[in-house]
Protein backbone atom coordinates (compact mmCIF):
# COMPACT_ATOMS: atom_id res chain seq x y z
CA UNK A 1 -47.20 178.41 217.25
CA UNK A 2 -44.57 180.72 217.72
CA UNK A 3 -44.20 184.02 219.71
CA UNK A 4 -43.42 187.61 218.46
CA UNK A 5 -41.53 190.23 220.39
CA UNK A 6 -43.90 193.17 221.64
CA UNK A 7 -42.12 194.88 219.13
CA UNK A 8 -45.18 194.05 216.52
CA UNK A 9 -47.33 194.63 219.22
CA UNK A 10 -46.65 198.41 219.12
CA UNK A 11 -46.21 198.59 215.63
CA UNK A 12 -48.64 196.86 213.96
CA UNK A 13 -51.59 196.33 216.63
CA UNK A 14 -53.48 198.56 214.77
CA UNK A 15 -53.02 196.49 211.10
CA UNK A 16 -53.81 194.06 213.04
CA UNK A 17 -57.28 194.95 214.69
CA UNK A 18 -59.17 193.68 211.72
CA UNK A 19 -59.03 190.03 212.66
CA UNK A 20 -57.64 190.20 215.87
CA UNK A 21 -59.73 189.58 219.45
CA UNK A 22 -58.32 189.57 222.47
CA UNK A 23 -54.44 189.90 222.80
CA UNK A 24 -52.23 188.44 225.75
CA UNK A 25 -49.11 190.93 225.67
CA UNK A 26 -46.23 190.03 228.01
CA UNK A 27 -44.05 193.15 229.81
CA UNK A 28 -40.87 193.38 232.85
CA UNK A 29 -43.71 195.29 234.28
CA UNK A 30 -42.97 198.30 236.82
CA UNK A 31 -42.59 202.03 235.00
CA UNK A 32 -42.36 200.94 231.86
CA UNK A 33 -45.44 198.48 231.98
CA UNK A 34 -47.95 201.32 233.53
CA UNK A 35 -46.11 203.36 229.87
CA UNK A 36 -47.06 200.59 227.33
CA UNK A 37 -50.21 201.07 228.68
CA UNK A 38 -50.76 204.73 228.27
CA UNK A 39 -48.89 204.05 224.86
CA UNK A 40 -49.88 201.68 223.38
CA UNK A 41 -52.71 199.67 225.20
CA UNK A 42 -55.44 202.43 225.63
CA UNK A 43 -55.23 204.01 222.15
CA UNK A 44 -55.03 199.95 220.53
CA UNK A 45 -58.24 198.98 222.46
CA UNK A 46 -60.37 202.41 222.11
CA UNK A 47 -59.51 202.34 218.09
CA UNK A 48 -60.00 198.43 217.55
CA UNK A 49 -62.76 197.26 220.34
CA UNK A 50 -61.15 194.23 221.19
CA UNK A 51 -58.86 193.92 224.46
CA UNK A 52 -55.00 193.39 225.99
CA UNK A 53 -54.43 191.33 228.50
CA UNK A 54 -50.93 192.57 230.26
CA UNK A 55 -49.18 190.08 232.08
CA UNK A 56 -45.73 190.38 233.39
CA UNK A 57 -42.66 188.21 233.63
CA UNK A 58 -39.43 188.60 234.31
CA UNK A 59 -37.71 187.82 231.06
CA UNK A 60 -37.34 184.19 231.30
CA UNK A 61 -36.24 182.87 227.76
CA UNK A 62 -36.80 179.21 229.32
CA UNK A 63 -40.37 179.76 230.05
CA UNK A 64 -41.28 180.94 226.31
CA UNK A 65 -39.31 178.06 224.89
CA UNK A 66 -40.89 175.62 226.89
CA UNK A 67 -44.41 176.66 225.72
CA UNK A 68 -43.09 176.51 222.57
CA UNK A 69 -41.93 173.50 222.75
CA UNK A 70 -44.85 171.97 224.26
CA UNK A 71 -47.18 173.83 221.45
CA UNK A 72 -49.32 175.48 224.57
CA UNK A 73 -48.22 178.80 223.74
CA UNK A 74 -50.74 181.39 225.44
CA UNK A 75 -48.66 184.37 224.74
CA UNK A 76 -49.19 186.62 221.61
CA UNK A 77 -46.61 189.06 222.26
CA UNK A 78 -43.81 189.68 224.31
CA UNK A 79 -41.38 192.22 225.25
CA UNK A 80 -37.32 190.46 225.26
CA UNK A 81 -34.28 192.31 226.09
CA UNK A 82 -32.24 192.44 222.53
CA UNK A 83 -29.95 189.56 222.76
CA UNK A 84 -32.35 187.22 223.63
CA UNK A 85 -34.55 188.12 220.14
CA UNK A 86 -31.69 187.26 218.76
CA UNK A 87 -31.19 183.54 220.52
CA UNK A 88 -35.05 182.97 220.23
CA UNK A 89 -34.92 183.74 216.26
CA UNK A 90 -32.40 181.59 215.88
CA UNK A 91 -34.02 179.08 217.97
CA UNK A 92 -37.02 179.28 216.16
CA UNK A 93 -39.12 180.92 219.20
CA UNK A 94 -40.47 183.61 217.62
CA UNK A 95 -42.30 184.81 214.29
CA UNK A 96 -40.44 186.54 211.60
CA UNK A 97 -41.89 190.34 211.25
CA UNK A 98 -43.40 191.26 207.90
CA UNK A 99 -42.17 194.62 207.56
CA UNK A 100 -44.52 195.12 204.91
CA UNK A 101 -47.05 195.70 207.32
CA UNK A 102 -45.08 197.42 209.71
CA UNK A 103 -43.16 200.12 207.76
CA UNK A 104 -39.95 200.72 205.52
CA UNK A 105 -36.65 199.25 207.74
CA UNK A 106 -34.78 202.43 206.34
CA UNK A 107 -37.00 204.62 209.00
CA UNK A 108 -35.47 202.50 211.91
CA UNK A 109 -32.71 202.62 213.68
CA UNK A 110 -30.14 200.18 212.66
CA UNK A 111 -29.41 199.09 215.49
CA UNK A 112 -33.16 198.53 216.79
CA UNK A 113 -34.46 196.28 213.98
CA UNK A 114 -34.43 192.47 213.59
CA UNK A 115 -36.31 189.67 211.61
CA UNK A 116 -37.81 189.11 214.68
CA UNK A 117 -38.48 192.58 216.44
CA UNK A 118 -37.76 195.90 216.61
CA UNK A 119 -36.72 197.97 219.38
CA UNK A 120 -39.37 200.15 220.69
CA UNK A 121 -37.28 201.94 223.85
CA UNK A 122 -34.30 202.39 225.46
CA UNK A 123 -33.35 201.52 229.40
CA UNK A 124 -30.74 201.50 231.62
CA UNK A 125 -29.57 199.17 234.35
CA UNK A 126 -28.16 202.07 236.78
CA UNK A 127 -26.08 201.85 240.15
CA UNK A 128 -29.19 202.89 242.80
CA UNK A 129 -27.78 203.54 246.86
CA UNK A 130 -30.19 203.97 249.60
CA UNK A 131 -29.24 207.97 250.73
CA UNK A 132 -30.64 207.45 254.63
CA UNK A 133 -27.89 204.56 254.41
CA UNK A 134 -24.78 206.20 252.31
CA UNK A 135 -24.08 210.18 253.65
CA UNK A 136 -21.04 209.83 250.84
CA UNK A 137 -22.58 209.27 247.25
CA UNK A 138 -20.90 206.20 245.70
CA UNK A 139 -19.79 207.96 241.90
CA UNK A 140 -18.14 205.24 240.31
CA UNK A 141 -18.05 201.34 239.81
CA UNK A 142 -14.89 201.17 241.50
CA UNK A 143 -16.72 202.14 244.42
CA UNK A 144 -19.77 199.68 243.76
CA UNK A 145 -16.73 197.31 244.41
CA UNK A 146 -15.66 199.29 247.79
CA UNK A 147 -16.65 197.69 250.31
CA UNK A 148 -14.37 199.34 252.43
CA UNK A 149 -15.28 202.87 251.85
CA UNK A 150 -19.26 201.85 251.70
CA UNK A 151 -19.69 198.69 253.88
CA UNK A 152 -23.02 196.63 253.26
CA UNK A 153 -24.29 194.37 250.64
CA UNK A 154 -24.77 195.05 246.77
CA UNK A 155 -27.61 194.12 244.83
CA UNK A 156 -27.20 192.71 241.43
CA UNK A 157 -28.79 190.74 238.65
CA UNK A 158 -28.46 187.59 239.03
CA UNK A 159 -25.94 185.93 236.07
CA UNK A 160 -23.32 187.71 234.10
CA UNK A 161 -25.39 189.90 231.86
CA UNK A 162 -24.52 193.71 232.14
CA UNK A 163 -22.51 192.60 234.88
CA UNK A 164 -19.38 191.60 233.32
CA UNK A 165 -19.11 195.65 231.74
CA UNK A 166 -19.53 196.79 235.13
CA UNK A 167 -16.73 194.43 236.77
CA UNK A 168 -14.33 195.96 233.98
CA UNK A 169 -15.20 199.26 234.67
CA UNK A 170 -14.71 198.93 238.30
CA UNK A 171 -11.55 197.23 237.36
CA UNK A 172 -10.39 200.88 234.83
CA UNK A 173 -11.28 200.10 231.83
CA UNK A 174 -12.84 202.82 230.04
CA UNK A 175 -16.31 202.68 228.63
CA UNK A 176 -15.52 203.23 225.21
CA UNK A 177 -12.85 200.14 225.45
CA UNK A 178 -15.57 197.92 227.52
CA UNK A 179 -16.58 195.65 224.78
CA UNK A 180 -13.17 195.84 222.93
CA UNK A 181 -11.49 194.08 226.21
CA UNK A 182 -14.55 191.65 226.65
CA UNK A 183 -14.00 189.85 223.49
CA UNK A 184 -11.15 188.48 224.77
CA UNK A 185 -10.55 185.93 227.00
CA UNK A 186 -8.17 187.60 228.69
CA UNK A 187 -10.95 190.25 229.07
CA UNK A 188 -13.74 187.86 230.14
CA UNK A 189 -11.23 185.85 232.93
CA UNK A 190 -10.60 189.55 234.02
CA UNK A 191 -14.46 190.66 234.45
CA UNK A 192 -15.19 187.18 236.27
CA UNK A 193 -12.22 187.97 238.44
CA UNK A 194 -13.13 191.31 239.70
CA UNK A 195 -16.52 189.60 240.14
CA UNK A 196 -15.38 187.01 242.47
CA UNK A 197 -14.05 189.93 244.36
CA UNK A 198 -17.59 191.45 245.50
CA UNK A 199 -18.96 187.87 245.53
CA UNK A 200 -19.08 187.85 249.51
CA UNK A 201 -21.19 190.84 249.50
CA UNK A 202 -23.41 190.00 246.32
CA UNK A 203 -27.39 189.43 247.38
CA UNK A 204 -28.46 188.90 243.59
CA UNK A 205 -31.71 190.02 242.22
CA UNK A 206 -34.02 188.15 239.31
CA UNK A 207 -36.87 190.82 239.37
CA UNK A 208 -36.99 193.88 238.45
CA UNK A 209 -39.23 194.63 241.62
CA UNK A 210 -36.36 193.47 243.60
CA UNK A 211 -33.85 196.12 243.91
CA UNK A 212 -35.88 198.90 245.03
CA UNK A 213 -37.01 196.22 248.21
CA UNK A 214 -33.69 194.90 248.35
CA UNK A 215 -32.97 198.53 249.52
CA UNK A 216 -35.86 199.50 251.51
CA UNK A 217 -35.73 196.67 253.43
CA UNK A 218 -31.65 197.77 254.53
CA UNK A 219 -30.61 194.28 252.77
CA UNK A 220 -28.11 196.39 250.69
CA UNK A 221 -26.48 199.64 250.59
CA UNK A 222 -26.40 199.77 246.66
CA UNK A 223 -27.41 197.57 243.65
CA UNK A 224 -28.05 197.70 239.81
CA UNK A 225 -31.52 198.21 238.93
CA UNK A 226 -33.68 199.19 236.13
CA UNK A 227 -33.93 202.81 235.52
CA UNK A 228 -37.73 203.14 235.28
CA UNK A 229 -38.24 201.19 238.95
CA UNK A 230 -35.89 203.54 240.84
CA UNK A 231 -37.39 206.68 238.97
CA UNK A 232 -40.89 205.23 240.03
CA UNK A 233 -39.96 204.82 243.98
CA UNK A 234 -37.98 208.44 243.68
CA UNK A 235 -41.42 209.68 242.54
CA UNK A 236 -43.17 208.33 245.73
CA UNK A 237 -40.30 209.87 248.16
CA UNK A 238 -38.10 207.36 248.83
CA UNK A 239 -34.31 208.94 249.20
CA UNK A 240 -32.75 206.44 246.64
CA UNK A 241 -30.43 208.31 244.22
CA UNK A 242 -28.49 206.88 240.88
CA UNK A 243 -25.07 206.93 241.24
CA UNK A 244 -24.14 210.45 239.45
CA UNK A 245 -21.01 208.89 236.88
CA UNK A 246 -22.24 209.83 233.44
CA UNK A 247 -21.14 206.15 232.48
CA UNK A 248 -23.25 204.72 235.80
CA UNK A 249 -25.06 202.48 233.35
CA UNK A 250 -25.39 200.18 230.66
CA UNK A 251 -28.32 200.91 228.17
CA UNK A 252 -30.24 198.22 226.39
CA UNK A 253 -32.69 197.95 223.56
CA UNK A 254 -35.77 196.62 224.65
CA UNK A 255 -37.71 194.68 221.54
């Protein structure tokens, strides 16, 4: 047994309420967990009768390939960031979609469709400081790096993922030339390098619930963290702000 990508969760739950009974549906959890919910849960389990479980993870490719591998798979559906639908496909992880079930590929956004899922939102990873901590708002990535200018430790994802674009930009590369320079090694050496440079005052993160306590706890001064958790602590009054850059992020498909 394979898994599928929540993508088919939220598109063709409904096609498949006939047969189905309960459904285990994995999330990151946080904001956007408490929205699939709302979405997608409550109108799937009013219209069919039957029941989601939600359970949340953190994205760990290794734990779905092990059940996989070990044919225990207790997971219907699950949510994966879009280049890991890509590694699972090819790994055999997951199910191939039947799109003739789901709808015609030409209504889709290119970029958001795959044999294996389909994108069903866009997030960010954003730069988040703690404003009790920083009076002066960190605007840039070159100041994410600044340790000078804002003493105190950075939070960040732990492994190279979304990090490497922000080392570059930190190190003046331009956005729109991020991925052209990355491609290279020249360009890859160079994003490890600048990463080295903050490595002293790295505390990395592997949850998304981490950031936000990372901060509230005064173990950083800034970090990268999912849009939807530092929207959801802004909402309960905590004075943590995005950096203001308009290129402060990096924005992924999740499938």
């Amino acid at each position: 047994m394979k898994l599928t990508p929540l993508v088919a969760a939220c598109a063709a739950l409904f096609a498949l309420s006939a047969q189905a009974t309960d459904l285990t549906v994995v999330n990151f959890g946080g904001a956007n967990g408490n929205a699939q919910k709302i979405a997608y849960v409550g109108p799937y389990e009013k219209a069919s009768g039957n029941k989601i479980v939600s359970v949340e993870y953190n994205g760990e490719q290794a734990k779905i390939k092990a059940m996989v591998e070990a044919k225990k798979v207790t997971w219907d559906v699950v949510e994966v960031e879009s280049p890991d639908v890509a590694r699972g496909c090819d790994e055999g992880l997951f199910e191939k979609l039947d799109y003739s079930k789901i709808g015609n590929k030409a209504d889709f956004t290119p970029a958001a469709i795959h044999e294996c899922g389909i994108g069903v939102f866009v997030w960010s990873t954003v730069m988040a400081y703690n404003g009790d901590k920083l009076k002066t708002a960190p605007t840039t990535w070159a100041d994410f790096w600044d340790v000078k200018k804002f003493p105190g430790k950075r939070g960040m994802r732990k492994g190279a993922r979304y990090n490497v674009e922000f080392a570059l930009m930190a190190d003046g590369v331009a956005p729109a030339d991020v991925y052209k320079v990355l491609k290279t090694k020249e360009g890859a050496d160079r994003a490890f390098k600048k990463l080295t440079e903050l490595k002293a005052n790295i505390q990395w993160w592997e949850a998304g619930a981490q950031p936000p306590q990372f901060l509230v706890a005064g173990d950083v001064v800034m970090a990268t963290a999912y849009n939807g958790r530092i929207d959801a602590a802004q909402r309960e009054g905590k004075t943590w702000t995005t950096g203001s850059c308009p290129r402060a992020h990096r924005t992924r498909t999740r499938l």
